[in-house]
PDB file of N, CA and C in Angstrom:
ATOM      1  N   UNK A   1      40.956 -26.397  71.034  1.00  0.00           N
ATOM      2  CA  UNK A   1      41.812 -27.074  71.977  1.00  0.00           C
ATOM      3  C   UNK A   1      40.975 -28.055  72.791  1.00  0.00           C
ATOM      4  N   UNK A   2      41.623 -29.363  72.928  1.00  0.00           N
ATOM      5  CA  UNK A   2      40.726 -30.550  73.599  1.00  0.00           C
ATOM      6  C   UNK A   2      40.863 -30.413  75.008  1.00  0.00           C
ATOM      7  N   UNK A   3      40.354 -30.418  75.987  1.00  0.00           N
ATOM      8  CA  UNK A   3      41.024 -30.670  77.307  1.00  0.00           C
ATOM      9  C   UNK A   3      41.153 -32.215  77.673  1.00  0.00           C
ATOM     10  N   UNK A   4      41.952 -32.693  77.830  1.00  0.00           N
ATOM     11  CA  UNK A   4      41.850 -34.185  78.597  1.00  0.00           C
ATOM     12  C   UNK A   4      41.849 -34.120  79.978  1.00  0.00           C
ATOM     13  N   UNK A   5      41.181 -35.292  79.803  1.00  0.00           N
ATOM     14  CA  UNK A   5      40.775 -35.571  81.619  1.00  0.00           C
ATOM     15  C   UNK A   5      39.538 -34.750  81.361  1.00  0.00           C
ATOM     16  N   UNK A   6      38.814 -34.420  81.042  1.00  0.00           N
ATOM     17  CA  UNK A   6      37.559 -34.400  81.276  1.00  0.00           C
ATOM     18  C   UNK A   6      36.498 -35.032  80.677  1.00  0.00           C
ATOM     19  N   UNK A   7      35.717 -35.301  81.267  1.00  0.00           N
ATOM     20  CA  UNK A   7      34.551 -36.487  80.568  1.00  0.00           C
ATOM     21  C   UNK A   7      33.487 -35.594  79.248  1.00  0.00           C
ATOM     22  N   UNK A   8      33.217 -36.383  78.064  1.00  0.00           N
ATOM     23  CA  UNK A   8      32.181 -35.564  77.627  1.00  0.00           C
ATOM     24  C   UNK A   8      31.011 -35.718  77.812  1.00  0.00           C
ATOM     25  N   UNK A   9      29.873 -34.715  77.234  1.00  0.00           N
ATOM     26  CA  UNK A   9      28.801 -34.543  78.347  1.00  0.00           C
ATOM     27  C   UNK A   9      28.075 -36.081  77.433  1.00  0.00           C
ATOM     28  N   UNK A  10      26.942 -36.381  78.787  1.00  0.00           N
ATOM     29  CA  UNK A  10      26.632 -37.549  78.626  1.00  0.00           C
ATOM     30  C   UNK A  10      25.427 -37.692  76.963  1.00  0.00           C
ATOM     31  N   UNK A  11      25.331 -36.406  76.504  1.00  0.00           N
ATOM     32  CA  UNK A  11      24.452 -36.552  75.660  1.00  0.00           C
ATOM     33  C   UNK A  11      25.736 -36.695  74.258  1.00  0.00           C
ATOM     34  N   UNK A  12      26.451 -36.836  74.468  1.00  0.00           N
ATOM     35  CA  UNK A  12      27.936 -36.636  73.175  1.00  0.00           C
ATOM     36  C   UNK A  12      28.115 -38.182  73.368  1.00  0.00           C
ATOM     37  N   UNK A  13      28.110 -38.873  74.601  1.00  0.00           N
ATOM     38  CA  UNK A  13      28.349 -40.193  74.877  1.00  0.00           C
ATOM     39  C   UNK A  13      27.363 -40.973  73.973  1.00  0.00           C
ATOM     40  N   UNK A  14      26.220 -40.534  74.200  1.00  0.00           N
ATOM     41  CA  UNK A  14      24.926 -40.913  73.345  1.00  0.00           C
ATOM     42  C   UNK A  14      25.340 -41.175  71.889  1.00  0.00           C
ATOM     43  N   UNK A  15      25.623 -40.102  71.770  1.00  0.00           N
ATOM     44  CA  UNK A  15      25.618 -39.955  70.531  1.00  0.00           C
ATOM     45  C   UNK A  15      26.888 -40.787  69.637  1.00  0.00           C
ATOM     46  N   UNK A  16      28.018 -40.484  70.091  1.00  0.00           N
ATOM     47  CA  UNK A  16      28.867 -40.996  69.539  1.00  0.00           C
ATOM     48  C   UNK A  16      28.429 -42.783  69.665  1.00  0.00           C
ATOM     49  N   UNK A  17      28.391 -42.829  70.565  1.00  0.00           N
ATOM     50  CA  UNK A  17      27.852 -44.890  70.774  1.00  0.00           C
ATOM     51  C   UNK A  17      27.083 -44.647  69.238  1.00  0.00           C
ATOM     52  N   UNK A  18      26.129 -44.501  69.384  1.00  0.00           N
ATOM     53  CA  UNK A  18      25.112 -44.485  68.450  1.00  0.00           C
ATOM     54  C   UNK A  18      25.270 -44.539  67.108  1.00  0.00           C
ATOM     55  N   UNK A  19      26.158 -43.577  66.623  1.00  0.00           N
ATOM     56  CA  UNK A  19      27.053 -43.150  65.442  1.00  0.00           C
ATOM     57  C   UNK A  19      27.768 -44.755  65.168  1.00  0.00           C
ATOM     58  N   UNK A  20      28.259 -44.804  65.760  1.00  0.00           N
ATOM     59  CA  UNK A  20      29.317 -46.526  65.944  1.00  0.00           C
ATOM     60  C   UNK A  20      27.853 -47.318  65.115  1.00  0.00           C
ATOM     61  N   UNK A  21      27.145 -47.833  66.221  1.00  0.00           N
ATOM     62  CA  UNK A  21      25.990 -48.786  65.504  1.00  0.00           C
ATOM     63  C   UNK A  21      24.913 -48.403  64.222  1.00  0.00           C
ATOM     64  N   UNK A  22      25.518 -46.888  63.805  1.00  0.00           N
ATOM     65  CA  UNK A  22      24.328 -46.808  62.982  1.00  0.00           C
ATOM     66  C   UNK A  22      25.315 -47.423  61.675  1.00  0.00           C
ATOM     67  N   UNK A  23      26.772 -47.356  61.341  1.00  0.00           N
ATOM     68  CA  UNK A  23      27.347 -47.479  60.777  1.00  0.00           C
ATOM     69  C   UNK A  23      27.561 -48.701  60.479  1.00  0.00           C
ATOM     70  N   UNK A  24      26.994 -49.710  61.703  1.00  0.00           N
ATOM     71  CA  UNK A  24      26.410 -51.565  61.091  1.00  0.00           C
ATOM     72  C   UNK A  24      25.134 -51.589  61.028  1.00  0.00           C
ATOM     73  N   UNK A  25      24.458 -50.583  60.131  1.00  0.00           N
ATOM     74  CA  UNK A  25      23.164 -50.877  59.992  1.00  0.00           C
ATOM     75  C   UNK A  25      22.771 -50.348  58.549  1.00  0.00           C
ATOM     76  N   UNK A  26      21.963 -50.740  57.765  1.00  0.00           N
ATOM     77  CA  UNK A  26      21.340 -50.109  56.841  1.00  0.00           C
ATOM     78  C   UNK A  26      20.534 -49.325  56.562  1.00  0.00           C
ATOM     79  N   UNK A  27      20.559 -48.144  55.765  1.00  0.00           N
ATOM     80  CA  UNK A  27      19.595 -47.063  55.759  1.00  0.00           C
ATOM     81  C   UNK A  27      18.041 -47.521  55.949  1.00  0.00           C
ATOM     82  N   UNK A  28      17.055 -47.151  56.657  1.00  0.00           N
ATOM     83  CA  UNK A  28      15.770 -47.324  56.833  1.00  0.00           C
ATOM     84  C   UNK A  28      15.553 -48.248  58.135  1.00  0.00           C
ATOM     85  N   UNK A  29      16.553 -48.242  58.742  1.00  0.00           N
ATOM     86  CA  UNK A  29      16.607 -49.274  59.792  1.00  0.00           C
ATOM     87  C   UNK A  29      16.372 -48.461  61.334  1.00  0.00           C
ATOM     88  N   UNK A  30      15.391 -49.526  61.877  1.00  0.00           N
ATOM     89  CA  UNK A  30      14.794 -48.454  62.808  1.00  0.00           C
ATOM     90  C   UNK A  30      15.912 -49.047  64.299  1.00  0.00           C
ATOM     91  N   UNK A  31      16.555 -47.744  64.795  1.00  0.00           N
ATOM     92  CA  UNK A  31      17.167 -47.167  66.329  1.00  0.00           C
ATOM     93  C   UNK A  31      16.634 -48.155  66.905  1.00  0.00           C
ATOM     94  N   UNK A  32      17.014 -48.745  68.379  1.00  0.00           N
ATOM     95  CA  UNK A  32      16.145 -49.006  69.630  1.00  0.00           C
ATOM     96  C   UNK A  32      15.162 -47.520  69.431  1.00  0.00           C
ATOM     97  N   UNK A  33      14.592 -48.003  70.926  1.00  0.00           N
ATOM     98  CA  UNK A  33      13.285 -47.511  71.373  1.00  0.00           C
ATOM     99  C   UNK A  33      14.441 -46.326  72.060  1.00  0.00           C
ATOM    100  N   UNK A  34      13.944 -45.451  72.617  1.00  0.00           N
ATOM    101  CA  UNK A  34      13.995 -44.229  73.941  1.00  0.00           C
ATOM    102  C   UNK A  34      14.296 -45.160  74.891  1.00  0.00           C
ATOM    103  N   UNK A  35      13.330 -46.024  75.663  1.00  0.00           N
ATOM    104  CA  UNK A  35      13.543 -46.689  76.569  1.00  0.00           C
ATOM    105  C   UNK A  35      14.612 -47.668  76.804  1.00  0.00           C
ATOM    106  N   UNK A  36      14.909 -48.823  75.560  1.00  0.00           N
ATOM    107  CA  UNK A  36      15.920 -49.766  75.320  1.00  0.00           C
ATOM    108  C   UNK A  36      17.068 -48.897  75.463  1.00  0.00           C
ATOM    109  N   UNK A  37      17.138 -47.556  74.806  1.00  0.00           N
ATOM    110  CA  UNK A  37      18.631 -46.753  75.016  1.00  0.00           C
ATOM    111  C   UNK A  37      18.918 -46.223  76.729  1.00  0.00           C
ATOM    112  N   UNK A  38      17.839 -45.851  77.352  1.00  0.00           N
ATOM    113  CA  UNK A  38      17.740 -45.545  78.473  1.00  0.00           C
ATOM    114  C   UNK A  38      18.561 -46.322  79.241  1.00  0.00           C
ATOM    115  N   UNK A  39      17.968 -48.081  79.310  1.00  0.00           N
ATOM    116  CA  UNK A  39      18.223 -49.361  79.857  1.00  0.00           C
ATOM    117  C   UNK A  39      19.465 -49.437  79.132  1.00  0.00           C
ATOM    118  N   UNK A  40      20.355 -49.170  78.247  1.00  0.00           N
ATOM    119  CA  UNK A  40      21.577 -49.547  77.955  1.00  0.00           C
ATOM    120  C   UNK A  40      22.653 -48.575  78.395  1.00  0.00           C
ATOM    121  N   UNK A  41      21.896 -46.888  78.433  1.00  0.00           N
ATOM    122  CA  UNK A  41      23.188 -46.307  78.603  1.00  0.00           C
ATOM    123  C   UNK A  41      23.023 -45.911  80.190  1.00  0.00           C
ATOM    124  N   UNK A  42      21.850 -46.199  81.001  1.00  0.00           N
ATOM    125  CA  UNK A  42      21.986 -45.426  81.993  1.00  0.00           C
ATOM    126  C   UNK A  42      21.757 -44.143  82.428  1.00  0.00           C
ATOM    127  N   UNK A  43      21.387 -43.832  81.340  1.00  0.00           N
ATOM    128  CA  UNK A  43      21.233 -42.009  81.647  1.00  0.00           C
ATOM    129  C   UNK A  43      19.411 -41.882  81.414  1.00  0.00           C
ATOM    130  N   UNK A  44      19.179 -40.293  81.850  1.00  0.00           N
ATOM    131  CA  UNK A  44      18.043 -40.111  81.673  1.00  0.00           C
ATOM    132  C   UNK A  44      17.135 -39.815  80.234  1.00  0.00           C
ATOM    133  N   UNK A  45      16.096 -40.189  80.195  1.00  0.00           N
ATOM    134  CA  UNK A  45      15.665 -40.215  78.710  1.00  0.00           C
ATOM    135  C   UNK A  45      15.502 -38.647  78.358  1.00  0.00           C
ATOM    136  N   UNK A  46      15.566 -37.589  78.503  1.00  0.00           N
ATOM    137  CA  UNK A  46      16.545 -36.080  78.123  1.00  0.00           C
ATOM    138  C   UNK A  46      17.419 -36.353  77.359  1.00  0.00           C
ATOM    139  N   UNK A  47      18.480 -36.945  78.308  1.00  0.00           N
ATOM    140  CA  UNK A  47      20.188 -37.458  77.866  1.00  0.00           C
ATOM    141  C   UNK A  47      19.619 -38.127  76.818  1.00  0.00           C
ATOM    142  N   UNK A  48      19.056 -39.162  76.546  1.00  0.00           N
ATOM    143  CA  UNK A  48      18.998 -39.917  75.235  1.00  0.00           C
ATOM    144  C   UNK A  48      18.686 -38.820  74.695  1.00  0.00           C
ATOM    145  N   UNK A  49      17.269 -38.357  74.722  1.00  0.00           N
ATOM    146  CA  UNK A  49      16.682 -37.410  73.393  1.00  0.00           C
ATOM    147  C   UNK A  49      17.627 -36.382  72.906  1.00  0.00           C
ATOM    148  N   UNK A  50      18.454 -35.736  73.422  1.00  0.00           N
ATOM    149  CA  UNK A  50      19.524 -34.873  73.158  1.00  0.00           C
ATOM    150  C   UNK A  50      20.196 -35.285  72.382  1.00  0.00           C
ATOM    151  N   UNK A  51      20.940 -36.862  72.743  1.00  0.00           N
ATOM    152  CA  UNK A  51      22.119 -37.285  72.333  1.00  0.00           C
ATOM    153  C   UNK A  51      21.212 -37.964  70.625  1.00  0.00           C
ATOM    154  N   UNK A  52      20.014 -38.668  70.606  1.00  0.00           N
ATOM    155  CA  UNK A  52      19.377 -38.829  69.537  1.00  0.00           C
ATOM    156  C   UNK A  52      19.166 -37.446  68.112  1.00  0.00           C
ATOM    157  N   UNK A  53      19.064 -35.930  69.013  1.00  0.00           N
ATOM    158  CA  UNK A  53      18.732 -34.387  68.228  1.00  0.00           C
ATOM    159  C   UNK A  53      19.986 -34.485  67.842  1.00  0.00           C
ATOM    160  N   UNK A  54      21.178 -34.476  67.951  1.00  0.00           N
ATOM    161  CA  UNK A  54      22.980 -34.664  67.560  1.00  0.00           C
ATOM    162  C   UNK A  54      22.670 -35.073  66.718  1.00  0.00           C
ATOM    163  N   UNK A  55      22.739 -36.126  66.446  1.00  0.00           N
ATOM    164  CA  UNK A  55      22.589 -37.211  65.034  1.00  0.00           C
ATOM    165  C   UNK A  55      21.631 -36.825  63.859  1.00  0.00           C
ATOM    166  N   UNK A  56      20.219 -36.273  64.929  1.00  0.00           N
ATOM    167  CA  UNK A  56      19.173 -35.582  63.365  1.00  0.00           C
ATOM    168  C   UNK A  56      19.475 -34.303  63.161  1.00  0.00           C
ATOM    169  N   UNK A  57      20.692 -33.563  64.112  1.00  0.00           N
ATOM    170  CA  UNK A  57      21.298 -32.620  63.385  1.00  0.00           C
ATOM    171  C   UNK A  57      22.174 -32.774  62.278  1.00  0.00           C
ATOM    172  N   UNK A  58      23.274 -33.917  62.824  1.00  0.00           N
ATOM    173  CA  UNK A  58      24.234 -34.086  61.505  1.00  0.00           C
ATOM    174  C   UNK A  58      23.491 -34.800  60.336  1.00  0.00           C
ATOM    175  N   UNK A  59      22.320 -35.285  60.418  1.00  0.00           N
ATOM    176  CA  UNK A  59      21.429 -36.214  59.222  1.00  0.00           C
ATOM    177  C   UNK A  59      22.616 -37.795  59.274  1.00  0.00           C
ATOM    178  N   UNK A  60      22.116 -37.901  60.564  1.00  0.00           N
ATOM    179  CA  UNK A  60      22.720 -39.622  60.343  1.00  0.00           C
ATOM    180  C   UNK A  60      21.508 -40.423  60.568  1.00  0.00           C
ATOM    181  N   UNK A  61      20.607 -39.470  61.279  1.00  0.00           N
ATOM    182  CA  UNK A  61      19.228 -40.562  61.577  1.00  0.00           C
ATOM    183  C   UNK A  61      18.247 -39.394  61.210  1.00  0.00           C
ATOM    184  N   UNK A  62      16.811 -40.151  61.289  1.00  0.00           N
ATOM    185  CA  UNK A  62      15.993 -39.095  60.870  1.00  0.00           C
ATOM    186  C   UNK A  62      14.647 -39.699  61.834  1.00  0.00           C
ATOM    187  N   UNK A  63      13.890 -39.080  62.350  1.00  0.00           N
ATOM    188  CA  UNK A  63      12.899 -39.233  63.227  1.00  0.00           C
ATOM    189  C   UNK A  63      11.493 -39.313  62.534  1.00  0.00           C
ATOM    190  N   UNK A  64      10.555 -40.361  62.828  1.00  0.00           N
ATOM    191  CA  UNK A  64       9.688 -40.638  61.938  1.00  0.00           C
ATOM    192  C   UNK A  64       8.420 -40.310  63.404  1.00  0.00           C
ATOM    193  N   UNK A  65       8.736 -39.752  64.350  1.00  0.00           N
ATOM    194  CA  UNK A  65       7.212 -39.298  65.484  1.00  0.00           C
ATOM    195  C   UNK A  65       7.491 -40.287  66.069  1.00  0.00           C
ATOM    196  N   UNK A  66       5.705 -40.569  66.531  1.00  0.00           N
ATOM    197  CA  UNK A  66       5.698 -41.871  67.343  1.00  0.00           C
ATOM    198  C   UNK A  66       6.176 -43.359  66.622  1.00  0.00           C
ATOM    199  N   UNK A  67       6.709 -43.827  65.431  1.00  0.00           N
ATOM    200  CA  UNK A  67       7.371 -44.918  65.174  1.00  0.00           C
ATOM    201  C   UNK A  67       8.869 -45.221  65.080  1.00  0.00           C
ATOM    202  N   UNK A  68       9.838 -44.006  65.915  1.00  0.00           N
ATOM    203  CA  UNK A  68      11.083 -43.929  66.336  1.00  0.00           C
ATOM    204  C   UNK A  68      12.251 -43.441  65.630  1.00  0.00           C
ATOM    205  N   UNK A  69      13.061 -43.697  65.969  1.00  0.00           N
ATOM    206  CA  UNK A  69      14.407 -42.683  64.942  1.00  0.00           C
ATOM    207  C   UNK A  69      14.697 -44.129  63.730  1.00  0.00           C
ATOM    208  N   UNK A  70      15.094 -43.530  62.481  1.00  0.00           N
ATOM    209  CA  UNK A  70      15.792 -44.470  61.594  1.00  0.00           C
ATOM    210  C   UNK A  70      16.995 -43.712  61.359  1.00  0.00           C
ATOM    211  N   UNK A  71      17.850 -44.798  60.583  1.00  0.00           N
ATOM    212  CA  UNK A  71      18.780 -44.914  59.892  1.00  0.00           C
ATOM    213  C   UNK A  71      18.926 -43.658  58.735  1.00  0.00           C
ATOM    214  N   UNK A  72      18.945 -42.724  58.671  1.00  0.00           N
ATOM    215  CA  UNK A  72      18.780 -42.170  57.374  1.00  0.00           C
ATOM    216  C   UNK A  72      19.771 -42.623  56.060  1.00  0.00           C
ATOM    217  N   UNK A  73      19.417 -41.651  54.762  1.00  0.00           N
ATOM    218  CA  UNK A  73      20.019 -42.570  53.459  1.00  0.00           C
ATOM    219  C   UNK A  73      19.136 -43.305  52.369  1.00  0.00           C
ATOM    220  N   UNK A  74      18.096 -43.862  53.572  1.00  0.00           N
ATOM    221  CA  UNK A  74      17.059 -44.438  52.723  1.00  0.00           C
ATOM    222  C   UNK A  74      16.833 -44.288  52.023  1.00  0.00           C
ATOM    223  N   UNK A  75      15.876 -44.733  50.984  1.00  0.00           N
ATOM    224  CA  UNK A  75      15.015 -44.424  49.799  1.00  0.00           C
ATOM    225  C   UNK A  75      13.983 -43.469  50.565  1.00  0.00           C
ATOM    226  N   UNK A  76      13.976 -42.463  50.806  1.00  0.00           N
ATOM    227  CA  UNK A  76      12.476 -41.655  51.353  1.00  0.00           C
ATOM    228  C   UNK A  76      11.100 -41.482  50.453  1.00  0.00           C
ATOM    229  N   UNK A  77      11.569 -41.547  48.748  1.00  0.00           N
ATOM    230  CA  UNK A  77      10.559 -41.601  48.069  1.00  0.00           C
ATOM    231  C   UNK A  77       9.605 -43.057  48.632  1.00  0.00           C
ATOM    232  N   UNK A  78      10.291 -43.998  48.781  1.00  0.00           N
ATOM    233  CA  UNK A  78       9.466 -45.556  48.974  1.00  0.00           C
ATOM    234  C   UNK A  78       8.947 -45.455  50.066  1.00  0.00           C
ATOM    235  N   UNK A  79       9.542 -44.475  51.183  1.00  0.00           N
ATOM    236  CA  UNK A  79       8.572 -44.671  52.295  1.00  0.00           C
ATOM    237  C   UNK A  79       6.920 -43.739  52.078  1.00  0.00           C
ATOM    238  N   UNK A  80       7.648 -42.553  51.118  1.00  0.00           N
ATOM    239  CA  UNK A  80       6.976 -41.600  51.232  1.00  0.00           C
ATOM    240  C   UNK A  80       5.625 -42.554  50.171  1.00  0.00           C
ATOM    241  N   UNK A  81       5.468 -43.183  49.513  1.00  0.00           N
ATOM    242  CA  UNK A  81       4.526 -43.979  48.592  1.00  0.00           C
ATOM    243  C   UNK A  81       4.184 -44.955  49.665  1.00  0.00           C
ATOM    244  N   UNK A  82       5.182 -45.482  50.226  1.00  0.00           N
ATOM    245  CA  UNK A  82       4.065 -46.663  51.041  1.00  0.00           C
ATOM    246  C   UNK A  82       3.160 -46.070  52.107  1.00  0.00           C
ATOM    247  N   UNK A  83       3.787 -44.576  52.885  1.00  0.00           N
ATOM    248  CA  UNK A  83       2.600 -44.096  53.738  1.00  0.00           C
ATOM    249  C   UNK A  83       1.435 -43.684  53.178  1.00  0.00           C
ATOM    250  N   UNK A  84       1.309 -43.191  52.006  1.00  0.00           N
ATOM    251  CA  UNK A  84       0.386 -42.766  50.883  1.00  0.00           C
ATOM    252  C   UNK A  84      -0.252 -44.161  50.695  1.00  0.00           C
ATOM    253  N   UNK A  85       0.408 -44.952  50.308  1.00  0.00           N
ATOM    254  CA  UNK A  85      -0.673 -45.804  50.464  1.00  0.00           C
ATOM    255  C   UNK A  85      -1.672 -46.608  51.712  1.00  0.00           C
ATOM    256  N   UNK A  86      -0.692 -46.128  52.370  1.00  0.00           N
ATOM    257  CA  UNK A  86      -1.715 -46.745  53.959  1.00  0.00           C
ATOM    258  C   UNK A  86      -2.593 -46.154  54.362  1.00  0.00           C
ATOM    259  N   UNK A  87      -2.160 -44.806  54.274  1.00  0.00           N
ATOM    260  CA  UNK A  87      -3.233 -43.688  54.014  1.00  0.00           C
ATOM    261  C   UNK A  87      -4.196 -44.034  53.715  1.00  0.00           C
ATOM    262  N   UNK A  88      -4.482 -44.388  52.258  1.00  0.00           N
ATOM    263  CA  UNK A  88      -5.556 -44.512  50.870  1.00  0.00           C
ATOM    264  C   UNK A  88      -6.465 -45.988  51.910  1.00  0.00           C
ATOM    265  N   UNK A  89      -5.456 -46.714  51.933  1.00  0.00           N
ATOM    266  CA  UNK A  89      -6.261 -47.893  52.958  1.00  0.00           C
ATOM    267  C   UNK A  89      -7.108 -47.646  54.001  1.00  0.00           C
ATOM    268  N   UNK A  90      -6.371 -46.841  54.749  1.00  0.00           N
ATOM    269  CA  UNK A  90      -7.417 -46.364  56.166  1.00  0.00           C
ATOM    270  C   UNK A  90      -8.447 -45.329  55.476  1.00  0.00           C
ATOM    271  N   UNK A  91      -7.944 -44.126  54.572  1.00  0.00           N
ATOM    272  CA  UNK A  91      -9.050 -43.638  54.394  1.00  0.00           C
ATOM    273  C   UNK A  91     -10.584 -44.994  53.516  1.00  0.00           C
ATOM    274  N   UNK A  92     -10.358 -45.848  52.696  1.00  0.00           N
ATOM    275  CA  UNK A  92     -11.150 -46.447  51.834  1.00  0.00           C
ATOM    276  C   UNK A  92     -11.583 -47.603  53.202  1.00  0.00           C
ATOM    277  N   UNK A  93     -10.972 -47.791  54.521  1.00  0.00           N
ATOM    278  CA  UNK A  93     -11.620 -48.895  55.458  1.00  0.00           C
ATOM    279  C   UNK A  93     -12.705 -47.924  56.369  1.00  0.00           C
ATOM    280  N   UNK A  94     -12.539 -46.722  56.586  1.00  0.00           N
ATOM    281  CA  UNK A  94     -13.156 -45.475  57.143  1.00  0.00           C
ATOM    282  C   UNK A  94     -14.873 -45.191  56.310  1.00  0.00           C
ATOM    283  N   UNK A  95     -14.494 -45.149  55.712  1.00  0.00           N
ATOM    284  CA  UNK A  95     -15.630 -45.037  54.405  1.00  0.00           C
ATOM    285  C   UNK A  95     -16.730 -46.659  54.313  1.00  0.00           C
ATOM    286  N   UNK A  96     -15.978 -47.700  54.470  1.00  0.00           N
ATOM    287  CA  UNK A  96     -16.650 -48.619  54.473  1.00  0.00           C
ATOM    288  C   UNK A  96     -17.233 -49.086  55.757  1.00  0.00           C
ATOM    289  N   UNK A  97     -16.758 -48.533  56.993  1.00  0.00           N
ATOM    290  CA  UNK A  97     -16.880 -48.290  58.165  1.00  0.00           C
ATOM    291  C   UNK A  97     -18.513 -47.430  58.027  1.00  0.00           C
ATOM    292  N   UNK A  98     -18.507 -46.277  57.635  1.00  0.00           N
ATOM    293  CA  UNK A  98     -19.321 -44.986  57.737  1.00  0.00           C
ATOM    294  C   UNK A  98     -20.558 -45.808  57.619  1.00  0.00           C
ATOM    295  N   UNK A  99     -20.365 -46.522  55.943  1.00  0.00           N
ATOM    296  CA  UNK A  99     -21.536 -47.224  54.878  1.00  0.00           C
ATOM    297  C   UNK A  99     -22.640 -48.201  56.159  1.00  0.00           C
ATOM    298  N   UNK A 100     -21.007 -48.723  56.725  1.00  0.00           N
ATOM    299  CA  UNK A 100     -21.661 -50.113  57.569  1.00  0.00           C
ATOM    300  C   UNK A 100     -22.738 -49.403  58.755  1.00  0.00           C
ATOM    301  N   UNK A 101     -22.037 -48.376  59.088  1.00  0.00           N
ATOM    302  CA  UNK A 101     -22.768 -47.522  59.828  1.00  0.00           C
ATOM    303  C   UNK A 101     -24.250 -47.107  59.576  1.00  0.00           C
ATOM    304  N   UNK A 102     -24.244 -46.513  58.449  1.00  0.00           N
ATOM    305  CA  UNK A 102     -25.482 -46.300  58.190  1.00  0.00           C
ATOM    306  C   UNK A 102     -26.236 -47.014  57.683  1.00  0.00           C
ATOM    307  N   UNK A 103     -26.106 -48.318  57.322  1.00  0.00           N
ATOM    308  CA  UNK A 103     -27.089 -49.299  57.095  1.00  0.00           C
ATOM    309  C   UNK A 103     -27.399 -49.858  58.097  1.00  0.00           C
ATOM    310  N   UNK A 104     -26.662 -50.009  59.129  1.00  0.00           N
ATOM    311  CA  UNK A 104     -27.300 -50.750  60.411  1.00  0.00           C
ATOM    312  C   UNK A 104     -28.552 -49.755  61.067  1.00  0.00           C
ATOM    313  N   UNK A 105     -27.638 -48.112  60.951  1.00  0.00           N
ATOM    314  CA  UNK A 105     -28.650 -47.644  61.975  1.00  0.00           C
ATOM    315  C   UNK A 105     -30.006 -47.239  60.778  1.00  0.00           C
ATOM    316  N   UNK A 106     -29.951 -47.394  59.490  1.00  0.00           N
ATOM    317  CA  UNK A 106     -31.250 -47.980  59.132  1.00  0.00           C
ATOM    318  C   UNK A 106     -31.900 -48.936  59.608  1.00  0.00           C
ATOM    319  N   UNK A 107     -31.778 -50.280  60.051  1.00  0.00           N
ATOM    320  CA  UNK A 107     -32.597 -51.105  60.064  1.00  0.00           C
ATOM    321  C   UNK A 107     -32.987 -50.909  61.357  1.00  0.00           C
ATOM    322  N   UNK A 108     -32.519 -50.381  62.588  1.00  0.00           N
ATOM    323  CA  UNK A 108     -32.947 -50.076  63.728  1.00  0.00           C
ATOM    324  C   UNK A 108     -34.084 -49.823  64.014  1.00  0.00           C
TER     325      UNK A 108
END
């Protein structure tokens, strides 16, 4: 049973907005920031993060850490190969890093 006349809680507000715009967007497509949602809805960044956990409950978005919520749907294999490869990059620039390292503090 619905009650009317009462407001829903502000993290459902979140969410539902959200739901609306993810639905003009394409899978892999990255959310605003925490903050940009903050500055749009007014509420406290809790209220966002809550109303953001809704959505990676129902799997409409999916949270990638510190580089923000996406779109879910994606191809996850393609992301999952391109981080593997960035990986392979930083580890093989790390290594050439080390080399540079120890040839300098040879000539010292």
């Amino acid at each position: 049973m619905t009650v009317t006349g009462v407001p829903k809680p502000k993290a459902v507000q979140v969410a539902d907005a959200l739901r609306e715009d993810v639905k003009k967007m394409q899978p892999g497509e990255r959310l605003p920031t925490q903050r940009e949602l903050v500055d749009r809805f007014g509420f406290a960044g809790q209220t966002i993060q809550n109303g953001l956990a809704i959505l990676r409950a129902e799997g409409v978005i999916v949270s990638a850490g510190n580089m923000g919520n996406f779109v879910s749907g994606g191809e996850v294999g393609d992301k999952d190969d391109e981080l593997k490869e960035i990986r392979s990059q930083i580890q093989a620039l790390t290594e050439r890093v080390e080399a540079l390292e120890r040839s300098e503090s040879g000539r010292a």
